[in-house]
Protein backbone atom coordinates (compact mmCIF):
# COMPACT_ATOMS: atom_id res chain seq x y z
CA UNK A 1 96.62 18.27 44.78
CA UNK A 2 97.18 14.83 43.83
CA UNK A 3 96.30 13.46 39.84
CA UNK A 4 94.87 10.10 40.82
CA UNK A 5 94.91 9.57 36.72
CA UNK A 6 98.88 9.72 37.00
CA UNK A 7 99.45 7.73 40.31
CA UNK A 8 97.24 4.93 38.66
CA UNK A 9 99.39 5.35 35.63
CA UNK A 10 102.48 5.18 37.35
CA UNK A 11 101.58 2.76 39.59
CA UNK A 12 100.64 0.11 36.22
CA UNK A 13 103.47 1.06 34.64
CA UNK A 14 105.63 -0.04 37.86
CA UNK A 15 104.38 -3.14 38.33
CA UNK A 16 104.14 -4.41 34.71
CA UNK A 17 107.89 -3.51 34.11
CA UNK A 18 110.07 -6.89 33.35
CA UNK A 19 111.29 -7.40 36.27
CA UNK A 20 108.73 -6.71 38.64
CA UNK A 21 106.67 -8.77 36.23
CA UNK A 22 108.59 -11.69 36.67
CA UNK A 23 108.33 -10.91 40.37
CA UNK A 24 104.70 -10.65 40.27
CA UNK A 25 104.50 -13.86 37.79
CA UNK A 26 106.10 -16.00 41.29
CA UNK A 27 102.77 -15.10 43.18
CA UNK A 28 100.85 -15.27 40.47
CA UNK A 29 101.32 -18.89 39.84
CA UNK A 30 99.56 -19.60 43.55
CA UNK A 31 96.65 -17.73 42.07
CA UNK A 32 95.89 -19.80 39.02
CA UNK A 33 95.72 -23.28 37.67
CA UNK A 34 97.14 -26.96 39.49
CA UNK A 35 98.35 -24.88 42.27
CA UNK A 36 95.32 -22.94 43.12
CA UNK A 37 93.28 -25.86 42.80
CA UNK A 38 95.77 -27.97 44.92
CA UNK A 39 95.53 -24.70 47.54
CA UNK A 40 91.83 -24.82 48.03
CA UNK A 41 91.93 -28.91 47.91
CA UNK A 42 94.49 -28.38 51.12
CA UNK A 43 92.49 -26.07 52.93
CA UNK A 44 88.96 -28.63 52.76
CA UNK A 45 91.35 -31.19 53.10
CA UNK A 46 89.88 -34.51 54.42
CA UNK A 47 86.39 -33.58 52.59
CA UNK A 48 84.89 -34.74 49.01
CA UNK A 49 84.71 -31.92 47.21
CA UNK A 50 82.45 -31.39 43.45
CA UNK A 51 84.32 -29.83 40.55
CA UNK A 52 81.82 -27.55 39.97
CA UNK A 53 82.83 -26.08 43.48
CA UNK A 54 86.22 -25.76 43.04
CA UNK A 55 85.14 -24.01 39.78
CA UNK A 56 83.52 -21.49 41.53
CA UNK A 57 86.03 -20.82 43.91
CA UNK A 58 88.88 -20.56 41.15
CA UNK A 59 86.11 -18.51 38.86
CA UNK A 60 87.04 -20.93 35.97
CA UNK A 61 84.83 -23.12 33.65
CA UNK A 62 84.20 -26.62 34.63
CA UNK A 63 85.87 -27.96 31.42
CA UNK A 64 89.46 -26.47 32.64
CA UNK A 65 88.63 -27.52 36.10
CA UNK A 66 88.26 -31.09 34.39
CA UNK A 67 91.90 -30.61 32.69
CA UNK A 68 93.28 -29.43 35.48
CA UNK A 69 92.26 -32.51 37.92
CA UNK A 70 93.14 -34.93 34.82
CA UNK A 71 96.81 -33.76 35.31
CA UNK A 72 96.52 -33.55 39.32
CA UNK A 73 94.65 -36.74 39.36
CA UNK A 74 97.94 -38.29 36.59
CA UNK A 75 100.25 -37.15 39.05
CA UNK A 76 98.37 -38.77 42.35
CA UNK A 77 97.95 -35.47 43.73
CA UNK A 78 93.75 -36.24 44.12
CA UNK A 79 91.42 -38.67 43.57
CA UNK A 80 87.97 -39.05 42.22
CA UNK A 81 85.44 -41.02 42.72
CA UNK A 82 81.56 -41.51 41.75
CA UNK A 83 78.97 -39.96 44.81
CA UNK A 84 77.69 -43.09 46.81
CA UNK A 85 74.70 -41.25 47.25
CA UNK A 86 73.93 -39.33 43.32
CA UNK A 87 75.72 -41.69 40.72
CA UNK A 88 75.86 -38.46 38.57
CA UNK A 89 77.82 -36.28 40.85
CA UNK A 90 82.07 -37.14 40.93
CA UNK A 91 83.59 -35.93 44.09
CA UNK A 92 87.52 -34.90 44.38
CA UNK A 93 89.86 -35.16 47.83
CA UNK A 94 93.42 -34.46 47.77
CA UNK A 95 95.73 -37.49 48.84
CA UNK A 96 98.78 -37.01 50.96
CA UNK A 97 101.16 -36.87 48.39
CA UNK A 98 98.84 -33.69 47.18
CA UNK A 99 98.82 -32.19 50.75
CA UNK A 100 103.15 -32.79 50.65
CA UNK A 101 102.69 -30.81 47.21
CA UNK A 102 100.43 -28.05 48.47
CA UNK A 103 102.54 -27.67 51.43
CA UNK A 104 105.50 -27.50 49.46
CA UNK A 105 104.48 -24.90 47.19
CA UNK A 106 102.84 -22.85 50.22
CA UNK A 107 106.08 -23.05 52.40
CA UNK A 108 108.40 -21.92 49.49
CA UNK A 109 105.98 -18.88 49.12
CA UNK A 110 105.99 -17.60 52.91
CA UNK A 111 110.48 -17.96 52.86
CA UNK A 112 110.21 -15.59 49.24
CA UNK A 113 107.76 -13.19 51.14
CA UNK A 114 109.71 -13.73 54.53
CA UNK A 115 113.25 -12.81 52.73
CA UNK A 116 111.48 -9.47 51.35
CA UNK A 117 109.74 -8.70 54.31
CA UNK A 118 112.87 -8.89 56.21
CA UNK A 119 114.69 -6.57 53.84
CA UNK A 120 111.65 -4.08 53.90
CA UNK A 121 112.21 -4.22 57.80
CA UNK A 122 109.58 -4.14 60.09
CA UNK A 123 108.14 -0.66 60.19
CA UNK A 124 107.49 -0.73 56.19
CA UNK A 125 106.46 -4.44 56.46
CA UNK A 126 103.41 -3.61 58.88
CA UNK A 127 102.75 -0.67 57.12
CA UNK A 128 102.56 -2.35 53.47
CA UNK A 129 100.22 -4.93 54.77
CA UNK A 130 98.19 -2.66 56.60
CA UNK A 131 98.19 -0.46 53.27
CA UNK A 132 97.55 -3.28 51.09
CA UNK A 133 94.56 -4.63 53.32
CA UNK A 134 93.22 -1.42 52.62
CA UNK A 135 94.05 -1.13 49.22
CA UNK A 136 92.52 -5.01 48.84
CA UNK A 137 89.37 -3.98 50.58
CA UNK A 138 88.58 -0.68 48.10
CA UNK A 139 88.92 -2.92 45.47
CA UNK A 140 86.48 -5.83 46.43
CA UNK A 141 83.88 -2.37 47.57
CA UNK A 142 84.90 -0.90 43.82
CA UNK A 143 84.17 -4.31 42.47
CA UNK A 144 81.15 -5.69 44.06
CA UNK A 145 79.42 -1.71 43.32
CA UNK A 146 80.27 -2.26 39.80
CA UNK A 147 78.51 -6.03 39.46
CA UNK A 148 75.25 -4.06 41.18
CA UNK A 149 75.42 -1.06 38.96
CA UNK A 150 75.56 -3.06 35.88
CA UNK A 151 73.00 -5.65 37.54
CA UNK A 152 71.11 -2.44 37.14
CA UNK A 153 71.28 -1.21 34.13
CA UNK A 154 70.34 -5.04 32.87
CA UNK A 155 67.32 -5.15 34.84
């Protein structure tokens, strides 16, 4: 019989070692920060978008949102302007030189994952992608159960 305790052990111990840390830092980066915003900017591209949303999305405090668009918005990666319709609201679009950026950053990260992928092969490819779906989609059900429970116990 399996020790769950153990395979969770070794399996934290694996993937905080040095160098599958730095390894795990590369996707990292697309997860956090300029790039994430610049991600989610991409993907609603040609729409005004309010801090406050991409806040939400990145689940990070408007004031680091506000940092994070100063630098984007230094580099000419978005703009902001005032709301023509509520003078209080400031709405953010990525420019084209932010959409070359984004695209940049997301085509470097599909050739990493393609040169792995094709040195996994494709049996274990499909089946680590099926497997991490999975694992993925425990996680969210783990997570979400958790919020409720302790929604719960607040109440």
């Amino acid at each position: 019989m399996m020790d769950y305790n153990k395979v969770a052990e070794y399996f934290i111990t694996t993937v905080f070692k040095r160098g599958k840390a730095e390894m795990m830092s590369r996707f990292n980066i697309h997860s956090q920060g300029e790039t994430l915003v610049l991600g989610y900017l991409s993907k609603r591209s040609g729409t005004q978008i309010l801090p406050s949303e991409i806040a939400k999305f990145t689940r990070t405090s408007t004031v680091r949102i506000t940092t994070i668009l100063n630098n984007l918005e230094s580099k000419q990666l978005v703009t902001r302007e005032m709301s023509k319709t509520d003078r209080r609201k400031i709405l953010v679009a990525i420019t084209d030189k932010g959409e070359t950026a984004a695209e940049a950053v997301r085509a470097e990260a599909c050739d990493y994952l393609a040169r792995i992928f094709k040195e996994m092969g494709e049996v274990r490819t499909e089946s680590f992608i099926e497997n991490f779906n999975l694992f993925l989609e425990i996680g969210i059900r783990f997570s979400q159960e958790d919020k409720e429970k302790a929604g719960e116990k607040d109440a």
